[in-house]
PDB file of N, CA and C in Angstrom:
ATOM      1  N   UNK A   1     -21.965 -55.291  -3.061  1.00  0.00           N
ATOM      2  CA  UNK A   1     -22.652 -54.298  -2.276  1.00  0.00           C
ATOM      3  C   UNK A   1     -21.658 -53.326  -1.668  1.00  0.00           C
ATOM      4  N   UNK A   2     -22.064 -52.163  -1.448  1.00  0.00           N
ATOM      5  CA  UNK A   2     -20.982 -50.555  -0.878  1.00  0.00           C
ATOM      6  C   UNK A   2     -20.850 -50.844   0.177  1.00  0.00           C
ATOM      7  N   UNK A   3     -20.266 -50.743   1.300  1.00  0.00           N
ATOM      8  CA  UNK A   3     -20.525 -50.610   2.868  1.00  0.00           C
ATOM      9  C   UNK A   3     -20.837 -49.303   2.985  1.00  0.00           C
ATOM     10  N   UNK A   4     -20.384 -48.054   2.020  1.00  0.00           N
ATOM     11  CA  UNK A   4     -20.752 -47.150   2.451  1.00  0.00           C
ATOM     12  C   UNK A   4     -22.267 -46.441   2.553  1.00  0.00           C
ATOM     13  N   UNK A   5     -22.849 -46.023   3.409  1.00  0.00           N
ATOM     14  CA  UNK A   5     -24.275 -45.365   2.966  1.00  0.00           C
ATOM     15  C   UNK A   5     -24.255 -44.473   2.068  1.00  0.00           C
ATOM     16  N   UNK A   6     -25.605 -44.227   1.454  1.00  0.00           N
ATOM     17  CA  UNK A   6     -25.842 -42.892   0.515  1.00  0.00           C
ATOM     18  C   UNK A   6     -26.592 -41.993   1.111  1.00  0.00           C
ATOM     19  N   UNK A   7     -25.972 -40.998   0.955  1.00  0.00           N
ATOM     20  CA  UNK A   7     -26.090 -39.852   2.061  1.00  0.00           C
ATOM     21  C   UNK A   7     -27.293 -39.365   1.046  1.00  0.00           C
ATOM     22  N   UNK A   8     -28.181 -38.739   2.102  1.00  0.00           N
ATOM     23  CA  UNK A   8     -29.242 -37.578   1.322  1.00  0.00           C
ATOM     24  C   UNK A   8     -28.904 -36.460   0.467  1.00  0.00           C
ATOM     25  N   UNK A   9     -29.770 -36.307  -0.327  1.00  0.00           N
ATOM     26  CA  UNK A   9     -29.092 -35.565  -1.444  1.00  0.00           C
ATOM     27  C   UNK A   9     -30.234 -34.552  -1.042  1.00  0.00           C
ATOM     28  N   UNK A  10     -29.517 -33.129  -0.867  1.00  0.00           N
ATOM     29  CA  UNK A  10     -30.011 -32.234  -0.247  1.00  0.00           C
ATOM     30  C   UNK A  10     -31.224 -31.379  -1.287  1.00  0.00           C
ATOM     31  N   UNK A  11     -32.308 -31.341  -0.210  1.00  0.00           N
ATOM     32  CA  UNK A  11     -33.649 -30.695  -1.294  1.00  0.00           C
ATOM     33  C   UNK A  11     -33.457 -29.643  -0.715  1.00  0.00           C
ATOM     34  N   UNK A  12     -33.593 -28.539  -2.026  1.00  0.00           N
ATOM     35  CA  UNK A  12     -33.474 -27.022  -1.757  1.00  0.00           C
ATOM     36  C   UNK A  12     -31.950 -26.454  -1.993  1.00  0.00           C
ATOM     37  N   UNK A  13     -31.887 -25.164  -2.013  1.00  0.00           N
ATOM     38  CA  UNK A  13     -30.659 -24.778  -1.708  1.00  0.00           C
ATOM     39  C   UNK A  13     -29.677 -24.934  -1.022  1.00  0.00           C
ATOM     40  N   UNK A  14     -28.322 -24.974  -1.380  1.00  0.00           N
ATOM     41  CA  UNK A  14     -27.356 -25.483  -0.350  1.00  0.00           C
ATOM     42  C   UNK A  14     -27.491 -25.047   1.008  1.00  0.00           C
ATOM     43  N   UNK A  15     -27.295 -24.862   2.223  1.00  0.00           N
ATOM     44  CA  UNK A  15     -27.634 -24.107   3.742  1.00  0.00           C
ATOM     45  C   UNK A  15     -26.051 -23.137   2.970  1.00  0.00           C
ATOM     46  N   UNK A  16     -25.910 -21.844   3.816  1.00  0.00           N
ATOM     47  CA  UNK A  16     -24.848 -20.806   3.780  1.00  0.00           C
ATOM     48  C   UNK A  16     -24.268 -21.424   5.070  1.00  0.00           C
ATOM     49  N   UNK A  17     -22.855 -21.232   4.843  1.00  0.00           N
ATOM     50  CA  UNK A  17     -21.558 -21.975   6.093  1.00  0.00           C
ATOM     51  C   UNK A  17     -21.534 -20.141   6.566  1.00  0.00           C
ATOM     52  N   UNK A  18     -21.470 -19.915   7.853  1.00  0.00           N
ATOM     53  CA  UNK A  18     -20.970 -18.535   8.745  1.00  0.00           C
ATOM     54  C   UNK A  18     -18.838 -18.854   8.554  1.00  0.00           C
ATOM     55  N   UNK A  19     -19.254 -17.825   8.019  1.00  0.00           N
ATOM     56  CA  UNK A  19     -17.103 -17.866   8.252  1.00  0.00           C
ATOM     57  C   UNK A  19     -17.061 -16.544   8.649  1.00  0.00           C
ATOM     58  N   UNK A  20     -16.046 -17.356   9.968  1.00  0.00           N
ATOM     59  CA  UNK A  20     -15.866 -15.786  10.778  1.00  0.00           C
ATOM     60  C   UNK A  20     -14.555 -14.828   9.847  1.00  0.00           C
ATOM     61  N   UNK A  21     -15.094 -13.575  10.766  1.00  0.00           N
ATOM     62  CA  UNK A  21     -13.787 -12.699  10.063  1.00  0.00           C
ATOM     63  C   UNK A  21     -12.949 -12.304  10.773  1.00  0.00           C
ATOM     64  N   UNK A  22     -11.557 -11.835  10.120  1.00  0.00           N
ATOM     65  CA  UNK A  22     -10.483 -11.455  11.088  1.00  0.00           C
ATOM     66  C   UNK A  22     -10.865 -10.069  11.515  1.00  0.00           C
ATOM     67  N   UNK A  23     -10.547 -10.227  12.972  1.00  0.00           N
ATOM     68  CA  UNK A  23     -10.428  -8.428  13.392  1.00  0.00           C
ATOM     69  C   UNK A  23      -9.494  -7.428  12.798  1.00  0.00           C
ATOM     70  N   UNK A  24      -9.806  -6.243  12.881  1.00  0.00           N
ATOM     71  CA  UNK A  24      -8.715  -5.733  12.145  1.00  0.00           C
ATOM     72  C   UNK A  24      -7.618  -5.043  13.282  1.00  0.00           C
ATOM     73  N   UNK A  25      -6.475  -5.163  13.278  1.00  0.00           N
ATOM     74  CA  UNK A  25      -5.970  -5.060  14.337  1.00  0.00           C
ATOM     75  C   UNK A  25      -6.006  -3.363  14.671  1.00  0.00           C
ATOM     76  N   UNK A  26      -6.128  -2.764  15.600  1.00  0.00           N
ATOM     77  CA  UNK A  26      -5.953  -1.507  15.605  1.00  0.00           C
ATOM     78  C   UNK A  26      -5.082  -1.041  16.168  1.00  0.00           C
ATOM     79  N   UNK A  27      -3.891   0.209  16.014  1.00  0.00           N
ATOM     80  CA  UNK A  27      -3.151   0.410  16.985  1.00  0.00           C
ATOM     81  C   UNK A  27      -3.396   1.605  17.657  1.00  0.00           C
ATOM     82  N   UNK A  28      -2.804   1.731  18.917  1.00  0.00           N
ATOM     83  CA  UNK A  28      -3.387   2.550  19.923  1.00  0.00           C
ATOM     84  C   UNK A  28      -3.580   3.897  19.762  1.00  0.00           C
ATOM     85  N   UNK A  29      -4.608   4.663  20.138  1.00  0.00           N
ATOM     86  CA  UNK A  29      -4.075   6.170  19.204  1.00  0.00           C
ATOM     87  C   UNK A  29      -3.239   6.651  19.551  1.00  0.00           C
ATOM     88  N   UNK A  30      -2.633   7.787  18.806  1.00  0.00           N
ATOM     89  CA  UNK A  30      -1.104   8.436  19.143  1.00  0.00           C
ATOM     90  C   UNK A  30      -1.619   9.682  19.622  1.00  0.00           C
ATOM     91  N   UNK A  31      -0.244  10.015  20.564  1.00  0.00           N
ATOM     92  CA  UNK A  31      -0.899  11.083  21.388  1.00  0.00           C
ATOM     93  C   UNK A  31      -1.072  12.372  21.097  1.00  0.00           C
ATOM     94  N   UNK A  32      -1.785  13.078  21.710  1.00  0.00           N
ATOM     95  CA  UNK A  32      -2.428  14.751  21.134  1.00  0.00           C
ATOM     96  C   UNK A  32      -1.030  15.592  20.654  1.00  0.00           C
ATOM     97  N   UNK A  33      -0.890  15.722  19.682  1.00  0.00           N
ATOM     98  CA  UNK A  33      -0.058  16.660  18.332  1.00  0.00           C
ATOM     99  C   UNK A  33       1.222  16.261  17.824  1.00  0.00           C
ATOM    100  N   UNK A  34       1.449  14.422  18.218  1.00  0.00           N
ATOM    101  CA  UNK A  34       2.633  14.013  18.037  1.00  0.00           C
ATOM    102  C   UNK A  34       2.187  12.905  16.849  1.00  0.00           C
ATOM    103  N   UNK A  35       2.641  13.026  15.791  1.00  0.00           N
ATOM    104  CA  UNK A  35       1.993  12.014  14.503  1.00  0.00           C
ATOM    105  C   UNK A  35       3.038  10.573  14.453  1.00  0.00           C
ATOM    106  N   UNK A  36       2.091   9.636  14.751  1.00  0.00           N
ATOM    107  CA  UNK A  36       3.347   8.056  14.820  1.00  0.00           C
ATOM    108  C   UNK A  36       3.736   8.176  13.201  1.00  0.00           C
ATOM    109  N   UNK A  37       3.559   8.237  11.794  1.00  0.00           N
ATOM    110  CA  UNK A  37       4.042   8.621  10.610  1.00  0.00           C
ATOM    111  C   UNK A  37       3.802   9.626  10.172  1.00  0.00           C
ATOM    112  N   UNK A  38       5.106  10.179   9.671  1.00  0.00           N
ATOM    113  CA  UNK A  38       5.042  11.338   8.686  1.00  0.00           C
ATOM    114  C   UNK A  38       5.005  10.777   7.224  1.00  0.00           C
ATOM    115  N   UNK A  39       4.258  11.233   6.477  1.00  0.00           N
ATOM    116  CA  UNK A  39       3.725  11.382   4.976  1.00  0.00           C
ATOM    117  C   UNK A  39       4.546  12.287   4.493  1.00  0.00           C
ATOM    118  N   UNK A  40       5.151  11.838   3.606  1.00  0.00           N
ATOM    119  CA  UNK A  40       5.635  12.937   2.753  1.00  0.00           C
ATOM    120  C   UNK A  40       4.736  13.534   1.324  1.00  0.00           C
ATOM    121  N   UNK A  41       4.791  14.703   1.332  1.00  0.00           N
ATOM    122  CA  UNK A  41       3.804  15.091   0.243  1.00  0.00           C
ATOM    123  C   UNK A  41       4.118  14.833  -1.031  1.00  0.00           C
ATOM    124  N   UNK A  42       5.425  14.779  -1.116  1.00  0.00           N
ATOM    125  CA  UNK A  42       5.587  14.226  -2.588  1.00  0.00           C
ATOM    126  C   UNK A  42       6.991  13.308  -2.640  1.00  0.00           C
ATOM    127  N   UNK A  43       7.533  12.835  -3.528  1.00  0.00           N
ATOM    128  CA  UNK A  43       8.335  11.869  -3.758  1.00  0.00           C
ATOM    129  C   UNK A  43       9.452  12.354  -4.823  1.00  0.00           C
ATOM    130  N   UNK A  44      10.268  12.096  -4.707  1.00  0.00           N
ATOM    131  CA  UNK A  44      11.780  13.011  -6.120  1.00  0.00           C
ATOM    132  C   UNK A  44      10.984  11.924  -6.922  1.00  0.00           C
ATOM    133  N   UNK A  45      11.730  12.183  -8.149  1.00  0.00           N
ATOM    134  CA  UNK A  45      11.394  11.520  -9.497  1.00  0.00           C
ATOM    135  C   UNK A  45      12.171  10.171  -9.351  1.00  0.00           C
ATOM    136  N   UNK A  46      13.659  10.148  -8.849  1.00  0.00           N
ATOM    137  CA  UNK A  46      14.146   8.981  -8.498  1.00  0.00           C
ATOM    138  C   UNK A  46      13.610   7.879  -7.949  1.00  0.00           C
ATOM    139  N   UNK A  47      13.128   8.355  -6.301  1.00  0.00           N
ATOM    140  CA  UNK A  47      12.632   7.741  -5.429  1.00  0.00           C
ATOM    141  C   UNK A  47      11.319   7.056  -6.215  1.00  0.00           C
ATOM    142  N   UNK A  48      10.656   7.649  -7.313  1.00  0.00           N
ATOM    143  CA  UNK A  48       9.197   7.515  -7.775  1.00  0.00           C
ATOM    144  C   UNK A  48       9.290   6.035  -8.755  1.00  0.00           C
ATOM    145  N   UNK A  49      10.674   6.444  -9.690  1.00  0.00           N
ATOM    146  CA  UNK A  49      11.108   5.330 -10.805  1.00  0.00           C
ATOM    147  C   UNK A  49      11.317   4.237  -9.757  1.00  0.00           C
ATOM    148  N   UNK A  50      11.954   4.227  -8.667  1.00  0.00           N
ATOM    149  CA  UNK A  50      12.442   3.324  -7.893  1.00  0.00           C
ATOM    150  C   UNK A  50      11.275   2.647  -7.392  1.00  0.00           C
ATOM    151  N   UNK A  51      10.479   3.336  -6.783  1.00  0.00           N
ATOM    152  CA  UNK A  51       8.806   2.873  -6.639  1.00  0.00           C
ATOM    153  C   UNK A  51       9.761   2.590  -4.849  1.00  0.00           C
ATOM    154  N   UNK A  52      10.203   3.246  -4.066  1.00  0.00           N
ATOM    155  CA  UNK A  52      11.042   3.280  -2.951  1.00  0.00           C
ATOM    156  C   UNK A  52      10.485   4.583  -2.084  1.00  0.00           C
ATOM    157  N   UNK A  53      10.232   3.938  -0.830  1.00  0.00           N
ATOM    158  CA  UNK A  53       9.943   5.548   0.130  1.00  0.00           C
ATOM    159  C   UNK A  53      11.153   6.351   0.083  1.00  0.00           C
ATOM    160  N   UNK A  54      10.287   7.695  -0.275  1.00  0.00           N
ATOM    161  CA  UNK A  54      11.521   9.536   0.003  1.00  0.00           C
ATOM    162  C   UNK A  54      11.150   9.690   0.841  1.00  0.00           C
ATOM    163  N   UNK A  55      11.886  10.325   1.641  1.00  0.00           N
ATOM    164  CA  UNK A  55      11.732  11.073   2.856  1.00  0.00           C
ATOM    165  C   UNK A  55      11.405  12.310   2.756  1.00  0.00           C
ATOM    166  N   UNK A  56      11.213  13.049   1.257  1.00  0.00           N
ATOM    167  CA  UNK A  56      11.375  14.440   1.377  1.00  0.00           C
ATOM    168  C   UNK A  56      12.644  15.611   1.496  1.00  0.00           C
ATOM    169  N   UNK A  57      13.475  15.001   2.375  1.00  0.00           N
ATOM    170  CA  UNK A  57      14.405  15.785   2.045  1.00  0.00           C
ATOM    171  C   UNK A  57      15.165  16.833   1.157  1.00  0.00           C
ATOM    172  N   UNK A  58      15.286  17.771   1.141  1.00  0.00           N
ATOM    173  CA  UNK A  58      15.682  19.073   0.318  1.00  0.00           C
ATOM    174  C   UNK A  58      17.472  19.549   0.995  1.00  0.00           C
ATOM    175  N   UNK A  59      18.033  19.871  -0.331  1.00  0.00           N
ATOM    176  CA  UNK A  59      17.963  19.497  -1.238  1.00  0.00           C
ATOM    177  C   UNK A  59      18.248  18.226  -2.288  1.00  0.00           C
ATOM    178  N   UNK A  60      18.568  17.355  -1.036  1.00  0.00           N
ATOM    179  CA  UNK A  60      18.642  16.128  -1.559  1.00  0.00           C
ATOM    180  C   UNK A  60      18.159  14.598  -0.739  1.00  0.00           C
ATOM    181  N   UNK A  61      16.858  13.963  -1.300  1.00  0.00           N
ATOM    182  CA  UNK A  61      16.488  13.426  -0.235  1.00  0.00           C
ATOM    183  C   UNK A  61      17.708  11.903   0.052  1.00  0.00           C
ATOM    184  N   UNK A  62      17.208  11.501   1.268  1.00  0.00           N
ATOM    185  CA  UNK A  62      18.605  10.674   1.774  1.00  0.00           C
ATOM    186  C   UNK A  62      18.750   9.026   0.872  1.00  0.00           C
ATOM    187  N   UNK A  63      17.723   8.875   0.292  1.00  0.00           N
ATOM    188  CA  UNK A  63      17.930   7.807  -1.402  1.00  0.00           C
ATOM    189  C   UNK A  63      19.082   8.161  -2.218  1.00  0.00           C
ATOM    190  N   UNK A  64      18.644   9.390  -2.728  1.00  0.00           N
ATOM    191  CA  UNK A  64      19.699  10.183  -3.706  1.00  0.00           C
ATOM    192  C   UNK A  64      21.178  10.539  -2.818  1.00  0.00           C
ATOM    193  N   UNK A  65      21.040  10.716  -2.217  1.00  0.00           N
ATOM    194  CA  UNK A  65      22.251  11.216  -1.391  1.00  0.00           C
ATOM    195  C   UNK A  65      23.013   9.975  -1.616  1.00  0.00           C
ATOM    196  N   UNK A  66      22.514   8.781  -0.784  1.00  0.00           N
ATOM    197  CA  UNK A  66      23.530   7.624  -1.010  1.00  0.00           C
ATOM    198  C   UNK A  66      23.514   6.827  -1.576  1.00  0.00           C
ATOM    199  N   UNK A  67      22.677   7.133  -2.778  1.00  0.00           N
ATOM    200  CA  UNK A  67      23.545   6.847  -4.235  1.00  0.00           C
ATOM    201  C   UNK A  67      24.166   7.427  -5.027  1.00  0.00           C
ATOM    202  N   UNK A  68      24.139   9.001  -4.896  1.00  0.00           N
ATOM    203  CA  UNK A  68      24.866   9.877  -5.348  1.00  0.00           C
ATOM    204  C   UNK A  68      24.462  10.454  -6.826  1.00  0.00           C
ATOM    205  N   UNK A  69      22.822  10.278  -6.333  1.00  0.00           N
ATOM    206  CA  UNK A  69      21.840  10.489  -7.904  1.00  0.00           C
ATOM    207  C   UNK A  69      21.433  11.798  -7.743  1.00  0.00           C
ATOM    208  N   UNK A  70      20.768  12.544  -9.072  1.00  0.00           N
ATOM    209  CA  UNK A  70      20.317  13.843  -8.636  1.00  0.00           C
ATOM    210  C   UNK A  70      19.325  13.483  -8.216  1.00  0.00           C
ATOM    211  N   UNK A  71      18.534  14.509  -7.380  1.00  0.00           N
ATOM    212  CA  UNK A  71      17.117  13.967  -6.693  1.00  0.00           C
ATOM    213  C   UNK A  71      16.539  15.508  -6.837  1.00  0.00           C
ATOM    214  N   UNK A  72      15.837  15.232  -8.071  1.00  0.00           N
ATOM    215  CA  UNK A  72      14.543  16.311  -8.846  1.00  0.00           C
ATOM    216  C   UNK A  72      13.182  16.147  -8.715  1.00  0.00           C
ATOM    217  N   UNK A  73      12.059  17.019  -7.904  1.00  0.00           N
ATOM    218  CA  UNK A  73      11.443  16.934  -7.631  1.00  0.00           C
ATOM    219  C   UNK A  73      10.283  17.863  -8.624  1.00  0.00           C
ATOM    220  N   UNK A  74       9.216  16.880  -9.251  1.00  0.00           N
ATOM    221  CA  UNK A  74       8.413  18.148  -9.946  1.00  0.00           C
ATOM    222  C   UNK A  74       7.448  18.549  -9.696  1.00  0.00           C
ATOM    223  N   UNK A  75       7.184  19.746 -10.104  1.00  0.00           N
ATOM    224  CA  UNK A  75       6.333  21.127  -9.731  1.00  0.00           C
ATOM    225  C   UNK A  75       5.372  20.767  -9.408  1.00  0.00           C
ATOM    226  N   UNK A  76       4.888  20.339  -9.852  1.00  0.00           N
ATOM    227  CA  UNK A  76       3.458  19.858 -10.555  1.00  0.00           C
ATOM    228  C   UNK A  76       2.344  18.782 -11.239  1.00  0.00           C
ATOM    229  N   UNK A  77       1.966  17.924 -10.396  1.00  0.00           N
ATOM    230  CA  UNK A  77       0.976  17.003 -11.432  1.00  0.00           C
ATOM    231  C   UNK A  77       1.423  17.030 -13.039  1.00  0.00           C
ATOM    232  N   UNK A  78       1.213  18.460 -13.551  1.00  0.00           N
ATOM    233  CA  UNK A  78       1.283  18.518 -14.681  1.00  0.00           C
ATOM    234  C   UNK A  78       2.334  18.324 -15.552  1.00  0.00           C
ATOM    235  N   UNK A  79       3.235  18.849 -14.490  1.00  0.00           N
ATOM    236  CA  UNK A  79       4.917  18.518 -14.799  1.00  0.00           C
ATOM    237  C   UNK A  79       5.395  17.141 -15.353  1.00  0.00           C
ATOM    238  N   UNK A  80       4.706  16.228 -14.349  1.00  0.00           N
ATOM    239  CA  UNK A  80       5.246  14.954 -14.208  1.00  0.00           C
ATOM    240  C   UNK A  80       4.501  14.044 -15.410  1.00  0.00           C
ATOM    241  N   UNK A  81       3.412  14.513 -15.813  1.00  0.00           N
ATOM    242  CA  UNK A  81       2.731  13.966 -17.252  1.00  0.00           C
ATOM    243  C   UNK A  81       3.112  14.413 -18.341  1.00  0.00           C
ATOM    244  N   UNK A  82       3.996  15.774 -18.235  1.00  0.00           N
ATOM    245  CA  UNK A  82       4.880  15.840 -19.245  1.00  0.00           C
ATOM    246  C   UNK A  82       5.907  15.183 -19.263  1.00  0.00           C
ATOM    247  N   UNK A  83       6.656  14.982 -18.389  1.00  0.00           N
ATOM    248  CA  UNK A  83       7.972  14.048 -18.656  1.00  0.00           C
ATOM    249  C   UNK A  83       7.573  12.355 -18.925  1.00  0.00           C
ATOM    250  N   UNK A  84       6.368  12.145 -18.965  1.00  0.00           N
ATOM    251  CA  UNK A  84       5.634  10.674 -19.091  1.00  0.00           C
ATOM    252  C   UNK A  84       5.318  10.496 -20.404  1.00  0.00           C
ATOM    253  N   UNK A  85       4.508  11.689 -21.221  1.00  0.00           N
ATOM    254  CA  UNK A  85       4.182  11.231 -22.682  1.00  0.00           C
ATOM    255  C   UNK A  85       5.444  11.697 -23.348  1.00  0.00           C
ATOM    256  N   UNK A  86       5.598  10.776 -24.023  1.00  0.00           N
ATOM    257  CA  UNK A  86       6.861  10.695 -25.420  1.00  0.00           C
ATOM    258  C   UNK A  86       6.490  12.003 -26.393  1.00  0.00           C
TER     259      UNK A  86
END
């Protein structure tokens, strides 16, 4: 004989378990016309292969500088899908 009991075998659908969610943390807003990050609008081609934040910098952003790479930036969307297809 088991000692253990046999538990009820549940009629109907399983019940749904509540799992809480994490808050999302927010940080405080930043103040009127001072931006906590700057975005740079675009990225050198270096910095891009590297898959590494540019700073933007002209004419050489500070990646390239101290590695002593050229740091070429292109024109254009269109630019950059040309130097992509073979």
């Amino acid at each position: 004989m088991s000692r253990h009991s046999a538990l009820p075998s549940p009629s109907g659908p399983p019940s749904k378990i509540a799992i809480p969610r994490l808050e999302r943390r927010r940080d405080p807003p930043a103040q009127a016309g001072v931006s906590s990050k700057q975005r740079v609008s675009r990225a050198c081609l270096s910095c891009r292969a590297r898959k590494i934040k540019c700073n933007g910098l002209l004419p050489r952003c500070s990646n390239c500088y101290e590695n002593a790479s050229p740091c070429v930036y292109a024109s254009s969307r269109k630019d950059r899908l040309k130097t992509c297809v073979p």
